[in-house]
PDB file of N, CA and C in Angstrom:
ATOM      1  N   UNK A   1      55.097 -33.684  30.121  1.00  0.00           N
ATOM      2  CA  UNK A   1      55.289 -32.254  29.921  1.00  0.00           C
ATOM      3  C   UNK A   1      54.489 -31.811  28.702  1.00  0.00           C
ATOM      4  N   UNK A   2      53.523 -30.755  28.942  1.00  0.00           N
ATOM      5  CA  UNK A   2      53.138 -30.414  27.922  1.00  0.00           C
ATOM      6  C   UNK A   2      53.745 -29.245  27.081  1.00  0.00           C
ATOM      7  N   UNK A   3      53.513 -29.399  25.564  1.00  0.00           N
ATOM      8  CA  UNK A   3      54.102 -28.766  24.628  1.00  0.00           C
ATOM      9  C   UNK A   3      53.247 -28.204  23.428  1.00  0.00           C
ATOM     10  N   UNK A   4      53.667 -26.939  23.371  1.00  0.00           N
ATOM     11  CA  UNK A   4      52.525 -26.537  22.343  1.00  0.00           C
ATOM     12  C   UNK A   4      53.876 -26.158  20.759  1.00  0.00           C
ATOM     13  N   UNK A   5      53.366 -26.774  20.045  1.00  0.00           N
ATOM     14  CA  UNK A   5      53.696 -25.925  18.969  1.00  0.00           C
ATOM     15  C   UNK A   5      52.917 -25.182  17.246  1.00  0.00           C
ATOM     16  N   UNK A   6      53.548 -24.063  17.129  1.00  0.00           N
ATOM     17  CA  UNK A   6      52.884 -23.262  16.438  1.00  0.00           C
ATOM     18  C   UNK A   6      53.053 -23.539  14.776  1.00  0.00           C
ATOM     19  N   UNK A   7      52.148 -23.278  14.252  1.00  0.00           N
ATOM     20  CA  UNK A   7      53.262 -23.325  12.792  1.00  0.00           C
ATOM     21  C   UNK A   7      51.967 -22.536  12.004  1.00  0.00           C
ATOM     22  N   UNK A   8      52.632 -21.913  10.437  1.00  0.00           N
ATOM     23  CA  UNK A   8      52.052 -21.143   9.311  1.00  0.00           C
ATOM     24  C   UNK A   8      52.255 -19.722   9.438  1.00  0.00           C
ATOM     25  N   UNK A   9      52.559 -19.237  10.378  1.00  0.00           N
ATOM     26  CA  UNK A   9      52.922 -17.896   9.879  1.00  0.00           C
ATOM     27  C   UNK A   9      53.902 -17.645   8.726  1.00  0.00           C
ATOM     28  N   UNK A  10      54.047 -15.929   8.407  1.00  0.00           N
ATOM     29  CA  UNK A  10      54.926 -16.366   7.735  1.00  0.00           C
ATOM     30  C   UNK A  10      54.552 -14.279   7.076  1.00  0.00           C
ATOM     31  N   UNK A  11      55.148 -14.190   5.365  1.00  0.00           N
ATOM     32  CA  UNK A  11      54.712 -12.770   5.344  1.00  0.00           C
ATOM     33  C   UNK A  11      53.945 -12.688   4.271  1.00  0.00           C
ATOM     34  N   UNK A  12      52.821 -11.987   4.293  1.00  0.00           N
ATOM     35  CA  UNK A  12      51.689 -12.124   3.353  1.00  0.00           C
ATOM     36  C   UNK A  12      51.292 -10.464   2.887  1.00  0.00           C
ATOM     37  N   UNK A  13      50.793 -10.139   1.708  1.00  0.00           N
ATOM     38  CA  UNK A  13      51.144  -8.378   1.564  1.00  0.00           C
ATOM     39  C   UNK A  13      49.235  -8.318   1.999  1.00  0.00           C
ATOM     40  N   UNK A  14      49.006  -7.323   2.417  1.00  0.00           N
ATOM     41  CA  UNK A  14      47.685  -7.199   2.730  1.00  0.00           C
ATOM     42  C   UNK A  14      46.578  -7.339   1.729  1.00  0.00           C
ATOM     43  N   UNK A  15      45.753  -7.752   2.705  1.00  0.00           N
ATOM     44  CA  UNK A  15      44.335  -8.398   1.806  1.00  0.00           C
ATOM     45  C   UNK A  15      44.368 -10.198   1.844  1.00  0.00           C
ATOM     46  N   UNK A  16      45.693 -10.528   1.761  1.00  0.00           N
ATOM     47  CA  UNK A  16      46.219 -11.781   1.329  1.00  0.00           C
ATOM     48  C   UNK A  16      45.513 -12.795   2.777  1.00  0.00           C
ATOM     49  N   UNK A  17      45.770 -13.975   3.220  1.00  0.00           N
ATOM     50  CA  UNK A  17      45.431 -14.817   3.809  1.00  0.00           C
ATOM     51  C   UNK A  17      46.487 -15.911   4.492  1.00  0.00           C
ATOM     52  N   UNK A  18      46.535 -16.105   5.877  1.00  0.00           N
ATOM     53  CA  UNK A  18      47.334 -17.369   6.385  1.00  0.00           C
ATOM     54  C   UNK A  18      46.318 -18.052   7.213  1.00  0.00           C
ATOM     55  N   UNK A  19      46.731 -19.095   7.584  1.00  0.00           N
ATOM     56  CA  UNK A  19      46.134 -20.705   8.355  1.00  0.00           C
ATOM     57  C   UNK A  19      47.532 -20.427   9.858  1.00  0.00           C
ATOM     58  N   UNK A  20      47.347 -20.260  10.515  1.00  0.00           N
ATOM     59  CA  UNK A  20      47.970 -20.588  11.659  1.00  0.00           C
ATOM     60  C   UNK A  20      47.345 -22.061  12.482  1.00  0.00           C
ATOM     61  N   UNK A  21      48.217 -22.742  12.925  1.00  0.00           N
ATOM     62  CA  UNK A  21      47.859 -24.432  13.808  1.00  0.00           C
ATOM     63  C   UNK A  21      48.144 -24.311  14.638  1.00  0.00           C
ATOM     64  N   UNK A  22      48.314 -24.964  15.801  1.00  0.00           N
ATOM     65  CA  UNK A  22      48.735 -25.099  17.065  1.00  0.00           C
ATOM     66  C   UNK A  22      48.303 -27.219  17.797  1.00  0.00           C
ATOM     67  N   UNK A  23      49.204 -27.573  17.565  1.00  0.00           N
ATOM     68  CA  UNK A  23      49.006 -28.665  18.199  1.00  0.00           C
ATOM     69  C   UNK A  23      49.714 -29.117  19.565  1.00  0.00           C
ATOM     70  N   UNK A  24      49.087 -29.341  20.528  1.00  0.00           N
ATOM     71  CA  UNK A  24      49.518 -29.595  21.956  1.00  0.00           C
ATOM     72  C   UNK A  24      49.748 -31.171  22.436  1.00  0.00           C
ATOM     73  N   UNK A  25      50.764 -31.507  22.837  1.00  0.00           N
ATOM     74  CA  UNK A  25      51.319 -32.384  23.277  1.00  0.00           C
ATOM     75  C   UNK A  25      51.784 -32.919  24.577  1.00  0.00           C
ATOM     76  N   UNK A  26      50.908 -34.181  24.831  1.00  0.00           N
ATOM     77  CA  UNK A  26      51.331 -34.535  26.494  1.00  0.00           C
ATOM     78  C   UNK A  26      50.096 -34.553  26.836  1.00  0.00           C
ATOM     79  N   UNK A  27      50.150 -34.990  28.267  1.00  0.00           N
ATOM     80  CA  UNK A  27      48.985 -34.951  28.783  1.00  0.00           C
ATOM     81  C   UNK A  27      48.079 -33.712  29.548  1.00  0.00           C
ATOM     82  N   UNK A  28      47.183 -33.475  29.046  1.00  0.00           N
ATOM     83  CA  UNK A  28      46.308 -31.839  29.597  1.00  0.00           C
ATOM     84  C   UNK A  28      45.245 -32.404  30.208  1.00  0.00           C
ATOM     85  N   UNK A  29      45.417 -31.916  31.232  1.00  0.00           N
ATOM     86  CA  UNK A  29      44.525 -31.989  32.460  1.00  0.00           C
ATOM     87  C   UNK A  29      43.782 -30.355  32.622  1.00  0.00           C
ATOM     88  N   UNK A  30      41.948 -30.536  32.456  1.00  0.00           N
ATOM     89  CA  UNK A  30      41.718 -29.784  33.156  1.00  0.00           C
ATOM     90  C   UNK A  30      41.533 -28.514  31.855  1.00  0.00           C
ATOM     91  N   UNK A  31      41.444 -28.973  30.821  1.00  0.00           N
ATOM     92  CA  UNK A  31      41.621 -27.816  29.478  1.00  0.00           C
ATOM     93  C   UNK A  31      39.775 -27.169  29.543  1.00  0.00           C
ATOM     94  N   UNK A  32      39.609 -25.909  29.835  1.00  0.00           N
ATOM     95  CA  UNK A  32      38.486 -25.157  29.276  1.00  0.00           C
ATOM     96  C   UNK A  32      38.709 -24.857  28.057  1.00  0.00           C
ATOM     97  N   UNK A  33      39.729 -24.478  27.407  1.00  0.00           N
ATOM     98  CA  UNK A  33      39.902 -23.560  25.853  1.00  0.00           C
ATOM     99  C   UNK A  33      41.444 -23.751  25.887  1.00  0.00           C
ATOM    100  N   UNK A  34      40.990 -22.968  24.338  1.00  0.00           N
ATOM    101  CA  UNK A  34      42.371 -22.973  23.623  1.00  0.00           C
ATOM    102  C   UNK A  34      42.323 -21.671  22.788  1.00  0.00           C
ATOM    103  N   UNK A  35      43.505 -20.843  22.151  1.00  0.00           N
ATOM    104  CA  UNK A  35      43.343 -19.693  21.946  1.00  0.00           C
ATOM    105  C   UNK A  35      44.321 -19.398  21.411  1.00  0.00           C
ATOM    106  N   UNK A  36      44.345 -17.878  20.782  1.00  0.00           N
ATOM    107  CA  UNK A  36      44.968 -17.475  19.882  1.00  0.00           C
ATOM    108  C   UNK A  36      45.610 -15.897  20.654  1.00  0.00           C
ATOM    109  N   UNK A  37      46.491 -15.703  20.727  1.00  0.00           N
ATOM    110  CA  UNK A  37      46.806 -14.025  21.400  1.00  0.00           C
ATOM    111  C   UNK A  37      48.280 -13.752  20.729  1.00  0.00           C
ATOM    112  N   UNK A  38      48.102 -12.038  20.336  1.00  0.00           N
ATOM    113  CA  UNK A  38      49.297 -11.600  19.778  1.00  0.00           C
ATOM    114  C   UNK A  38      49.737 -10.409  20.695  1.00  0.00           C
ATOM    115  N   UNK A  39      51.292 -10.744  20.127  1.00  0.00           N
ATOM    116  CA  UNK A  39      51.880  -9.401  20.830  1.00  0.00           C
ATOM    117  C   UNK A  39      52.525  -8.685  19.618  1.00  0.00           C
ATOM    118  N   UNK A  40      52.464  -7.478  19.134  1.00  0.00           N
ATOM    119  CA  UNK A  40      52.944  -6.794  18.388  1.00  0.00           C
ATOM    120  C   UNK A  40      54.184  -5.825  18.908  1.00  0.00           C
ATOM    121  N   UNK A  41      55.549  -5.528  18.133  1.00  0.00           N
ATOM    122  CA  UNK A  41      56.051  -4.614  18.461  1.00  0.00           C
ATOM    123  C   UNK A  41      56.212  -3.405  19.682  1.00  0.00           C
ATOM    124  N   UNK A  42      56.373  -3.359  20.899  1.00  0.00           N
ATOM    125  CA  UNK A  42      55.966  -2.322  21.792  1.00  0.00           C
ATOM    126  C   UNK A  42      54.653  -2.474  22.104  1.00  0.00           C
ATOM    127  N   UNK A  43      53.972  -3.725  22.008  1.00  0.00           N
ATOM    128  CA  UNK A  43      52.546  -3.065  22.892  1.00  0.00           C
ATOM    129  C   UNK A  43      52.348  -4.832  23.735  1.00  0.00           C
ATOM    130  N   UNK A  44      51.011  -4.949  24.559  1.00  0.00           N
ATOM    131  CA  UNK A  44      51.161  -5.798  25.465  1.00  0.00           C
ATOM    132  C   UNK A  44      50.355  -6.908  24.630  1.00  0.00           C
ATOM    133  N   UNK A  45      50.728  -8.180  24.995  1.00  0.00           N
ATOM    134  CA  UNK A  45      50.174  -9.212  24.620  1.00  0.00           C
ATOM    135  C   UNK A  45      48.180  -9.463  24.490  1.00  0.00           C
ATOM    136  N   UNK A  46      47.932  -9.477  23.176  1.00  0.00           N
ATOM    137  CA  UNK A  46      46.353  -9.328  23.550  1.00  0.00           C
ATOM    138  C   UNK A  46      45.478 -10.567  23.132  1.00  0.00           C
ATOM    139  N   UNK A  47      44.724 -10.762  23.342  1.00  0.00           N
ATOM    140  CA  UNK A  47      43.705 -11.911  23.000  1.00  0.00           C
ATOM    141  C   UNK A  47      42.925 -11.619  21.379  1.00  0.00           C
ATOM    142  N   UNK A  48      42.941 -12.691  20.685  1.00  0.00           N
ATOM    143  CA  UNK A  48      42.761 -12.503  19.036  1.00  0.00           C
ATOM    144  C   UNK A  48      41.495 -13.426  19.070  1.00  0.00           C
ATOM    145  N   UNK A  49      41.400 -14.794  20.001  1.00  0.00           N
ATOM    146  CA  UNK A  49      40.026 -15.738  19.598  1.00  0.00           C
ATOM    147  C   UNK A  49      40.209 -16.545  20.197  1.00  0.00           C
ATOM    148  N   UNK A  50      39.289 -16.868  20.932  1.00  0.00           N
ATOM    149  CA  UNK A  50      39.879 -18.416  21.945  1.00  0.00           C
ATOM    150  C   UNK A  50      38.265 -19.393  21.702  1.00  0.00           C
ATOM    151  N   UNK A  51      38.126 -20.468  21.841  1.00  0.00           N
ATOM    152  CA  UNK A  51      37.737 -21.749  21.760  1.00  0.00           C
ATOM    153  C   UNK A  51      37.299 -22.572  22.827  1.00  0.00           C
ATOM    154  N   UNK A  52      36.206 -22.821  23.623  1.00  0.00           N
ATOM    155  CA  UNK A  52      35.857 -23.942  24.825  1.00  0.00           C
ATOM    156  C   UNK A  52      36.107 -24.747  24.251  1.00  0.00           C
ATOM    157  N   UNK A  53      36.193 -26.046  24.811  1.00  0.00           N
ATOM    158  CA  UNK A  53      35.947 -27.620  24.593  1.00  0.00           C
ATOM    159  C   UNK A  53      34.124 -27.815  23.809  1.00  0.00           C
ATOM    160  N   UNK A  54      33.296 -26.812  24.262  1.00  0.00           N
ATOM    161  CA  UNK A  54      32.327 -27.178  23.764  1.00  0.00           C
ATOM    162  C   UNK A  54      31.987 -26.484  22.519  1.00  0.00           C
ATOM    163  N   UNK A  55      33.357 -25.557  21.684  1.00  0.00           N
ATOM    164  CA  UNK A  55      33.268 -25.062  20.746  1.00  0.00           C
ATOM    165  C   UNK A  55      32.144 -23.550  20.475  1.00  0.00           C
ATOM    166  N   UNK A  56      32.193 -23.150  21.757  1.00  0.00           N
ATOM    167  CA  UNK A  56      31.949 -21.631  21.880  1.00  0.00           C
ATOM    168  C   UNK A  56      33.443 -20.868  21.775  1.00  0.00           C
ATOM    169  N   UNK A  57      33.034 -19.752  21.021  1.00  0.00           N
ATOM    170  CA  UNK A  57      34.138 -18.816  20.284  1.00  0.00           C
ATOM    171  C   UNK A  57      33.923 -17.565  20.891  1.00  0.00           C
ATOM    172  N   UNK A  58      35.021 -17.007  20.652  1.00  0.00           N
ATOM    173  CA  UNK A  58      35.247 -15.498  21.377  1.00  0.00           C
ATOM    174  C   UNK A  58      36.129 -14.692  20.546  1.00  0.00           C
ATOM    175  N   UNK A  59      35.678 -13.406  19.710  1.00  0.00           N
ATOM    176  CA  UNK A  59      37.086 -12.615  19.037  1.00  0.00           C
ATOM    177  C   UNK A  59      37.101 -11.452  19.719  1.00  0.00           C
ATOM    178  N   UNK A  60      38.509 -11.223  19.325  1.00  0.00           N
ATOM    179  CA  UNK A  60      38.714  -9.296  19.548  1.00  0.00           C
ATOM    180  C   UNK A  60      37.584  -8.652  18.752  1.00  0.00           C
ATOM    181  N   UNK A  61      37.429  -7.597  18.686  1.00  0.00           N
ATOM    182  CA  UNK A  61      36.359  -6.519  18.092  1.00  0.00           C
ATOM    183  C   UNK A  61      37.282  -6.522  16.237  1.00  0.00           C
ATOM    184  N   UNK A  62      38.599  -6.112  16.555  1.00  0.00           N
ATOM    185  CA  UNK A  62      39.022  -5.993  15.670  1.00  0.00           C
ATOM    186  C   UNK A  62      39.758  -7.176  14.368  1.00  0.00           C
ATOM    187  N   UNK A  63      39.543  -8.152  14.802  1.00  0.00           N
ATOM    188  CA  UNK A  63      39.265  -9.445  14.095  1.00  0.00           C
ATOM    189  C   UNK A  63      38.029 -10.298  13.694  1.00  0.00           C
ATOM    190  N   UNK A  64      37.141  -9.803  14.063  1.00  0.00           N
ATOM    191  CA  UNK A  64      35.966 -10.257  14.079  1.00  0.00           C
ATOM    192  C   UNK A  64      35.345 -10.362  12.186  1.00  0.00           C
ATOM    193  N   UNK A  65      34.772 -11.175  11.828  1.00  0.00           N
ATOM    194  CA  UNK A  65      34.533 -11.379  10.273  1.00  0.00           C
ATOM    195  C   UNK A  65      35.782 -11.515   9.475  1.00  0.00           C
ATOM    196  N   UNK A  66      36.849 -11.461  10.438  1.00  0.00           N
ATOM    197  CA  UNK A  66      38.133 -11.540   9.114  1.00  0.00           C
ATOM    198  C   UNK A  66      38.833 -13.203   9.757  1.00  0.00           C
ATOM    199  N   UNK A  67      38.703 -13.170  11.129  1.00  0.00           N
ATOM    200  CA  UNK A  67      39.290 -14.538  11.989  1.00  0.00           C
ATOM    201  C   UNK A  67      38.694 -15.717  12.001  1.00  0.00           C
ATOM    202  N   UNK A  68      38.697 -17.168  11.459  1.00  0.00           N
ATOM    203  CA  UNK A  68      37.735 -17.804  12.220  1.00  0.00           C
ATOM    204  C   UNK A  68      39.365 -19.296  12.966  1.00  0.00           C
ATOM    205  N   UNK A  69      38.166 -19.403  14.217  1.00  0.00           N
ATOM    206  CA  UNK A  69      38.905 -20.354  15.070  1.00  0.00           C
ATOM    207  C   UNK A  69      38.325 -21.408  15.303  1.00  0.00           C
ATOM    208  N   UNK A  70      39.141 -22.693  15.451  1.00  0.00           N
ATOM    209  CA  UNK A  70      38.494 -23.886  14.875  1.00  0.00           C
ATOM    210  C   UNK A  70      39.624 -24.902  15.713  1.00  0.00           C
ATOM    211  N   UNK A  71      38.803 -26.067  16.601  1.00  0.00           N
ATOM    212  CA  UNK A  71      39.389 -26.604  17.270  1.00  0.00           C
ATOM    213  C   UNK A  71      38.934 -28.504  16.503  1.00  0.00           C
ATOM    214  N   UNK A  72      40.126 -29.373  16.745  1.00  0.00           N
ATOM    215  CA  UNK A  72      40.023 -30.451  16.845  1.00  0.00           C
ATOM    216  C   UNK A  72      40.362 -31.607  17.994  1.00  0.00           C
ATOM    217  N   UNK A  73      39.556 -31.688  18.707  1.00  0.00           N
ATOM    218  CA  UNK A  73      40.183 -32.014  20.487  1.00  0.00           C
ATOM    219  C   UNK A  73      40.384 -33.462  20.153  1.00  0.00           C
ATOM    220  N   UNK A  74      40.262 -34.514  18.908  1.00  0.00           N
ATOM    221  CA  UNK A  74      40.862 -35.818  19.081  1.00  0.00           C
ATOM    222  C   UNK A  74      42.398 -35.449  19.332  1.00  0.00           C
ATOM    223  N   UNK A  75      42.854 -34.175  18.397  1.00  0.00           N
ATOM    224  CA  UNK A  75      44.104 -34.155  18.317  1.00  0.00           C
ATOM    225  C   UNK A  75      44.614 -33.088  19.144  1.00  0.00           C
ATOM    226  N   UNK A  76      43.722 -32.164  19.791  1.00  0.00           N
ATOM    227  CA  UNK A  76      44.271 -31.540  20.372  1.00  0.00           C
ATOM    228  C   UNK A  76      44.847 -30.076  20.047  1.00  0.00           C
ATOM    229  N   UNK A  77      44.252 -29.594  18.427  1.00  0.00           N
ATOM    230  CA  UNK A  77      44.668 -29.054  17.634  1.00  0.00           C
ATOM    231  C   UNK A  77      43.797 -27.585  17.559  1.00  0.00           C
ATOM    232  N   UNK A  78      44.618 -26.432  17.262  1.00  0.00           N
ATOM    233  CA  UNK A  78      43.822 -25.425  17.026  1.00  0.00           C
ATOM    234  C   UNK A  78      44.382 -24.225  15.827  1.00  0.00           C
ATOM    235  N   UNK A  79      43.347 -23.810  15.213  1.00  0.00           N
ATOM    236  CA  UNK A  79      43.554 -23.051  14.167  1.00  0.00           C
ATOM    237  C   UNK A  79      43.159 -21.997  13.878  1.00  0.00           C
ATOM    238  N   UNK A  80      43.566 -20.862  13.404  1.00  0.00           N
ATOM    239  CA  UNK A  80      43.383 -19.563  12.585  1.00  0.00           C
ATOM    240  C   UNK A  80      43.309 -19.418  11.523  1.00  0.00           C
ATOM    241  N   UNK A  81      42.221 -19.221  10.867  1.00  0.00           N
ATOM    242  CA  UNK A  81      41.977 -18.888   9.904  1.00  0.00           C
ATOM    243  C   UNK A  81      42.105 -17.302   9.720  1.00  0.00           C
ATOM    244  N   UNK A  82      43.172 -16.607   8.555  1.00  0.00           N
ATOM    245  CA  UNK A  82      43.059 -15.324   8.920  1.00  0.00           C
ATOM    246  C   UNK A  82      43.395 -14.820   7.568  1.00  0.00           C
ATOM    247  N   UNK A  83      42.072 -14.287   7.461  1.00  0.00           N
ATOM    248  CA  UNK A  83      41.487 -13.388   5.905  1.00  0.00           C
ATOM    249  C   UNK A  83      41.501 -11.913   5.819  1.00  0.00           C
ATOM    250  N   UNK A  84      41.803 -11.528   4.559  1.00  0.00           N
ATOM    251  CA  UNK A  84      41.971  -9.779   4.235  1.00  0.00           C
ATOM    252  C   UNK A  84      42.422  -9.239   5.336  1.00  0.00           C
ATOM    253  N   UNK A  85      44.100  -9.717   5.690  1.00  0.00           N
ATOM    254  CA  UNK A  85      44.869  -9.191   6.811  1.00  0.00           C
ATOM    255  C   UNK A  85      45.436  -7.753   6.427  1.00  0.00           C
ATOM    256  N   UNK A  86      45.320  -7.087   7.224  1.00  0.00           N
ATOM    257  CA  UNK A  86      45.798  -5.795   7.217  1.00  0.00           C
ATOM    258  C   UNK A  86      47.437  -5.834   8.451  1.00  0.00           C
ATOM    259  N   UNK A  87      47.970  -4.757   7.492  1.00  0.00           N
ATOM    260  CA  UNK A  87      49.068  -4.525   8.076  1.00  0.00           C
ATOM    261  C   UNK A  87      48.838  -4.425   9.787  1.00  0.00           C
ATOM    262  N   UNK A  88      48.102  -3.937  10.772  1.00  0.00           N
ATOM    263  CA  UNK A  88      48.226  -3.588  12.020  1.00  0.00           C
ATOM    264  C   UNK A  88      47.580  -4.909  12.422  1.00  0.00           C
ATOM    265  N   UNK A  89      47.804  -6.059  11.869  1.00  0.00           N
ATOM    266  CA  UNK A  89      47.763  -7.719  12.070  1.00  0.00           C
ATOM    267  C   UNK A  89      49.222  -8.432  12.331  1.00  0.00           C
ATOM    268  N   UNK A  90      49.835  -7.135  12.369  1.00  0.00           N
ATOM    269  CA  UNK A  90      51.476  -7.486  12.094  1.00  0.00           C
ATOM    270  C   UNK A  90      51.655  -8.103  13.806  1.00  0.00           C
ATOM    271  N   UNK A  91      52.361  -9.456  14.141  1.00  0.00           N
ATOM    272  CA  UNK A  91      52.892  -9.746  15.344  1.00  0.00           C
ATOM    273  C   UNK A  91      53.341 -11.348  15.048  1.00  0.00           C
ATOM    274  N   UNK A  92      53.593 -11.214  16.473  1.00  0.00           N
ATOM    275  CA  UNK A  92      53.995 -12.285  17.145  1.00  0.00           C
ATOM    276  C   UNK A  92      52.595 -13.363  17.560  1.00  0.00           C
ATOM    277  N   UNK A  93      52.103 -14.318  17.073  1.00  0.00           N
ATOM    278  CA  UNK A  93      51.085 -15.012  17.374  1.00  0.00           C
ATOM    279  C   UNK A  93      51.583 -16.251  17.998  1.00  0.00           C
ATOM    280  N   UNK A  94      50.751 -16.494  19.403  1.00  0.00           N
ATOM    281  CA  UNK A  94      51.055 -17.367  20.768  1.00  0.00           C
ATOM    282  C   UNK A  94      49.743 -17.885  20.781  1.00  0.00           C
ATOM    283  N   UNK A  95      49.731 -19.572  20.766  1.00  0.00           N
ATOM    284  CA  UNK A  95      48.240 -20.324  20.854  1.00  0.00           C
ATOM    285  C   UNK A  95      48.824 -20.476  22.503  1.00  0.00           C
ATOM    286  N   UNK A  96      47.460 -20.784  22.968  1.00  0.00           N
ATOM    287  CA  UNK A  96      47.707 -20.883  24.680  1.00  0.00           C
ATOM    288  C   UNK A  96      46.111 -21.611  25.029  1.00  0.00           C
ATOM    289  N   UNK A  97      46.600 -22.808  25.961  1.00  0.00           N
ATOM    290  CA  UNK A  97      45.425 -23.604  26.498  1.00  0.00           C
ATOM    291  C   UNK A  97      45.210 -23.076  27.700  1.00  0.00           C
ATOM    292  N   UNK A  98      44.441 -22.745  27.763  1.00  0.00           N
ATOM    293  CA  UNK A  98      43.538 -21.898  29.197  1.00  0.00           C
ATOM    294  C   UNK A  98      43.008 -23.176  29.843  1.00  0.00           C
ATOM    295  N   UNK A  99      43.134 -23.335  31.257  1.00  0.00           N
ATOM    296  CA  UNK A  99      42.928 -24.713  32.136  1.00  0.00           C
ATOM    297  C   UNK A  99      41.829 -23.921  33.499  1.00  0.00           C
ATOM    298  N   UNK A 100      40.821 -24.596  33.517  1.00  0.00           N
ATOM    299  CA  UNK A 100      39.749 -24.368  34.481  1.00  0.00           C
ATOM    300  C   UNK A 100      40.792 -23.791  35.883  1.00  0.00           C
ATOM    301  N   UNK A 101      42.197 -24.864  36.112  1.00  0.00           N
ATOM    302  CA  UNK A 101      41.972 -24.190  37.835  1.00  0.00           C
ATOM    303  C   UNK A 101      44.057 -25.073  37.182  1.00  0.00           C
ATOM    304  N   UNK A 102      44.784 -23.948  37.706  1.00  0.00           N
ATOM    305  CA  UNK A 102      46.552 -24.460  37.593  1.00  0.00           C
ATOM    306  C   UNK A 102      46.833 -23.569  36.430  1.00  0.00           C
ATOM    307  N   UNK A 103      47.991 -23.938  36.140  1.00  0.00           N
ATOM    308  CA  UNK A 103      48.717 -23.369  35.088  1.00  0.00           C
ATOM    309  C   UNK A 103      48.355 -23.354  33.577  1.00  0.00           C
ATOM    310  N   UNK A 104      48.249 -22.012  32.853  1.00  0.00           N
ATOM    311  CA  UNK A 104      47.736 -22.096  31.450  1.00  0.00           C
ATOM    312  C   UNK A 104      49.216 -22.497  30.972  1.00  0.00           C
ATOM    313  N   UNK A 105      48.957 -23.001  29.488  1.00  0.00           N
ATOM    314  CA  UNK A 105      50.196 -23.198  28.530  1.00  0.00           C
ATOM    315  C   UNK A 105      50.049 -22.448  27.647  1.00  0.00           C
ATOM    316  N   UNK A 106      51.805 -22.203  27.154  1.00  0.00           N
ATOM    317  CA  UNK A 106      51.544 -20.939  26.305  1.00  0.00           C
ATOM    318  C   UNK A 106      52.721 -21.888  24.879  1.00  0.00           C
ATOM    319  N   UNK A 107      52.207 -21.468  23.578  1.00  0.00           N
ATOM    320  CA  UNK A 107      53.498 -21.803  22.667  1.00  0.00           C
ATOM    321  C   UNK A 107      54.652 -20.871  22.711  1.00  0.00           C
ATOM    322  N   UNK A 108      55.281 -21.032  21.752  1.00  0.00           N
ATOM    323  CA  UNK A 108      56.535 -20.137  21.284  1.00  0.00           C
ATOM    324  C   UNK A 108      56.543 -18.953  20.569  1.00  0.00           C
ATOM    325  N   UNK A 109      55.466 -19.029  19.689  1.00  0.00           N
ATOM    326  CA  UNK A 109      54.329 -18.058  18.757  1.00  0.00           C
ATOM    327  C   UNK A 109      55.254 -17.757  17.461  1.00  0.00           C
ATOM    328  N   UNK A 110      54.221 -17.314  16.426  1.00  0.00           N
ATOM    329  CA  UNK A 110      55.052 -17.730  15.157  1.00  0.00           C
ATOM    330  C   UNK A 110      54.441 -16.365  14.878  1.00  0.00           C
ATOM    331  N   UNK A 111      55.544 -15.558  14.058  1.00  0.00           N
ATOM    332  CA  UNK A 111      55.282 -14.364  13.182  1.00  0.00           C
ATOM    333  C   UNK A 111      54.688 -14.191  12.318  1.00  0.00           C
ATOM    334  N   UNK A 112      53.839 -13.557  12.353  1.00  0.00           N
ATOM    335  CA  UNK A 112      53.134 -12.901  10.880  1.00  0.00           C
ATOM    336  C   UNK A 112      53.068 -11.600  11.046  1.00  0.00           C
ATOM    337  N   UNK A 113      53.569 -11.232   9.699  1.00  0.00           N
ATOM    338  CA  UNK A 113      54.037  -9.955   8.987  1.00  0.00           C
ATOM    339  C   UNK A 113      53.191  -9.932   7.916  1.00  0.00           C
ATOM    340  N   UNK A 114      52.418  -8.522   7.963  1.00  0.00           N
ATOM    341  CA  UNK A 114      51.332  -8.304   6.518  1.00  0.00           C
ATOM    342  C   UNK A 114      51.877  -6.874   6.217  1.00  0.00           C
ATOM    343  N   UNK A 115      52.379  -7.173   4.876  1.00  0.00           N
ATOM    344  CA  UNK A 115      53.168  -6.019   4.163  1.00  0.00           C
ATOM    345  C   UNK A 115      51.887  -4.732   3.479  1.00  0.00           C
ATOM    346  N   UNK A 116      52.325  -3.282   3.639  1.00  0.00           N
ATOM    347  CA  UNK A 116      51.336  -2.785   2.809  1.00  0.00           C
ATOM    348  C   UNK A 116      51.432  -1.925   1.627  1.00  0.00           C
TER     349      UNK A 116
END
């Protein structure tokens, strides 16, 4: 069974900086990427930066120069780097392995709150 879990969020006042991880567990069959997506308060779950296996990157418009995403596939591991956060950074953050062809995996997602 695979298992993702999240960790480093947490509440940071704006401008300030967090490291979000994500390490996946079990056996993954079939992984194209790995990724980062938030859901904030009342609005729909969105895509923040996702990661191939061959370490091509992808951001939102509105994370872009402030996000960087960074994978370690011995371990299976993925990260956020996330600089001069502004308050409307405020959510719920969910790492999720995107799989060529079956079921994606999703974590539990860990909060970050940027105070202003």
């Amino acid at each position: 069974q695979v298992q993702l879990v999240e960790s480093g969020g947490g509440l940071v006042p704006a401008g300030g900086s967090l490291r979000l991880s994500c390490t996946a567990s079990g056996t993954i069959v079939n992984m194209n990427a790995m990724g980062w997506y938030r859901q904030a308060p009342g609005k729909q779950r969105e895509l923040v930066a996702t990661i191939t296996r061959a370490g091509n990157t992808n951001y939102a418009t509105s994370v872009k120069g402030r996000f960087t995403i960074s994978k370690y596939n011995a371990e299976n591991t993925v990260s956020l780097q996330m600089n001069d956060l502004k308050p409307e950074d405020t959510a719920v953050y969910y790492c999720k392995i995107i799989r060529n062809y079956g079921m994606d995996y999703w974590g539990k997602g860990t909060q970050v709150t940027v105070s202003s």
